[in-house]
Protein backbone atom coordinates (compact mmCIF):
# COMPACT_ATOMS: atom_id res chain seq x y z
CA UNK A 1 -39.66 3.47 32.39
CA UNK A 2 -40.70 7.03 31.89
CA UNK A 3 -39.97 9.47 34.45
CA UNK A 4 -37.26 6.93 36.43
CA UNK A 5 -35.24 9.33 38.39
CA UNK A 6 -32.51 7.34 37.53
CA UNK A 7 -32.30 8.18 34.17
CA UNK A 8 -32.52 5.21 32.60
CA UNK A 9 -34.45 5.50 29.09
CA UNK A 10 -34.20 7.91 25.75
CA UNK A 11 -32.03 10.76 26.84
CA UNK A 12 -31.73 9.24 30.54
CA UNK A 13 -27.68 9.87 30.13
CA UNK A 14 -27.58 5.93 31.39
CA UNK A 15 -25.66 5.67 27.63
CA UNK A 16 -22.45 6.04 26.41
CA UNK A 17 -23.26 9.68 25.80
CA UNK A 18 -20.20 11.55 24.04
CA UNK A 19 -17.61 8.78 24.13
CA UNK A 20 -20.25 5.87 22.06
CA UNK A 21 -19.92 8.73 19.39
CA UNK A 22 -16.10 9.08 19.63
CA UNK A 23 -16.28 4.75 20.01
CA UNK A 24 -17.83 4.76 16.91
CA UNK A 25 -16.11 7.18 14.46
CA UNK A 26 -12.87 5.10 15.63
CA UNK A 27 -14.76 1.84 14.95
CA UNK A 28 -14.83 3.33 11.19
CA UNK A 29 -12.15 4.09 10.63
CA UNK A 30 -10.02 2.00 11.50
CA UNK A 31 -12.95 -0.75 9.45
CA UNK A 32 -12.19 1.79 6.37
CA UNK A 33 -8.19 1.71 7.04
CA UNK A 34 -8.69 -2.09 7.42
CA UNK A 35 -10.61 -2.39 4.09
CA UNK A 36 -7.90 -0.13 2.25
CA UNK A 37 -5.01 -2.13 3.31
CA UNK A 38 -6.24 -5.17 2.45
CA UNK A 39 -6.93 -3.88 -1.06
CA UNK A 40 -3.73 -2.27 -1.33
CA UNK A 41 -2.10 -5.62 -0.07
CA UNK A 42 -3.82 -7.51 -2.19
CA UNK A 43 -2.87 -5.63 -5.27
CA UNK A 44 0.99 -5.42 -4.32
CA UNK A 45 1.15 -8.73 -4.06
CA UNK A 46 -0.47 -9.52 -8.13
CA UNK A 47 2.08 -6.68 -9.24
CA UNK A 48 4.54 -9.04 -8.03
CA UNK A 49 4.03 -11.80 -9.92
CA UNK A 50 4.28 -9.53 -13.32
CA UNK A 51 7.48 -8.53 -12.24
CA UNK A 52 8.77 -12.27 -12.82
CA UNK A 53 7.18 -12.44 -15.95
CA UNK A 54 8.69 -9.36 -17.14
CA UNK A 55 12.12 -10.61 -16.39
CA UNK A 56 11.43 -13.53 -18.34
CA UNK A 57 9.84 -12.09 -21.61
CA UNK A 58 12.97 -9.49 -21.28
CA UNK A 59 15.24 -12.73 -21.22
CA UNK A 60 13.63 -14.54 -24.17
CA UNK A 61 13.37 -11.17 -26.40
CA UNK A 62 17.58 -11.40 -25.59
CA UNK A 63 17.49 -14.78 -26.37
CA UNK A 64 15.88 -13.94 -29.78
CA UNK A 65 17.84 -10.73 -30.84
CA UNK A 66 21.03 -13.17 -29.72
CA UNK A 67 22.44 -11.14 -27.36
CA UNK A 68 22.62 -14.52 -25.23
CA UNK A 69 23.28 -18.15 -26.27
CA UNK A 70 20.60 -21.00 -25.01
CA UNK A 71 22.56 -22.41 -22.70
CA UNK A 72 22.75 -18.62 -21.15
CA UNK A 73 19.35 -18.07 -21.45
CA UNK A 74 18.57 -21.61 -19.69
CA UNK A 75 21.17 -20.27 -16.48
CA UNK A 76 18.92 -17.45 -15.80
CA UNK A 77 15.99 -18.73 -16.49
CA UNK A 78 16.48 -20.72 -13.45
CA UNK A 79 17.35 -18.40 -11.63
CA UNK A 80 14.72 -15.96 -12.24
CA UNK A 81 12.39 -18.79 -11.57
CA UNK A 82 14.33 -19.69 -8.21
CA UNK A 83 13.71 -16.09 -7.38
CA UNK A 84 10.39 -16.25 -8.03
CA UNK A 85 9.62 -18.84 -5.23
């Protein structure tokens, strides 16, 4: 209602005034901080897995150059793989 004494209305002051301003930079930011760790836990967790594969492809190029025997290369590739899980 225009010209409530109360104030109630555009520019009333009945509103959060100041502090909905403040309310709301914090509610973005911490949505953007949200946003960026999930992203950034999200790609941890796929460099993970090529860590695993690494250790195997390292393994089978020893295998190959015969650094290690099979039945070496069958040890710890179970155990890489038990690692893994």
């Amino acid at each position: 209602m225009i010209g409530y004494p109360g104030g109630i209305g555009m520019m009333g002051g009945a509103g959060w005034g100041f502090f909905g301003g403040i309310l709301m930079t914090l509610f973005w930011i911490f949505v953007i901080a949200g946003i960026v760790w999930l992203v950034l836990a999200v790609t941890r967790a796929q460099g993970r897995g090529e860590r695993g594969s690494t250790a195997l492809s390292i393994l089978a190029e020893r295998l190959a150059r015969g650094e290690i025997d099979a039945a070496e290369y069958r040890i710890r590739r179970a155990a890489i793989e038990e690692s893994a899980k």
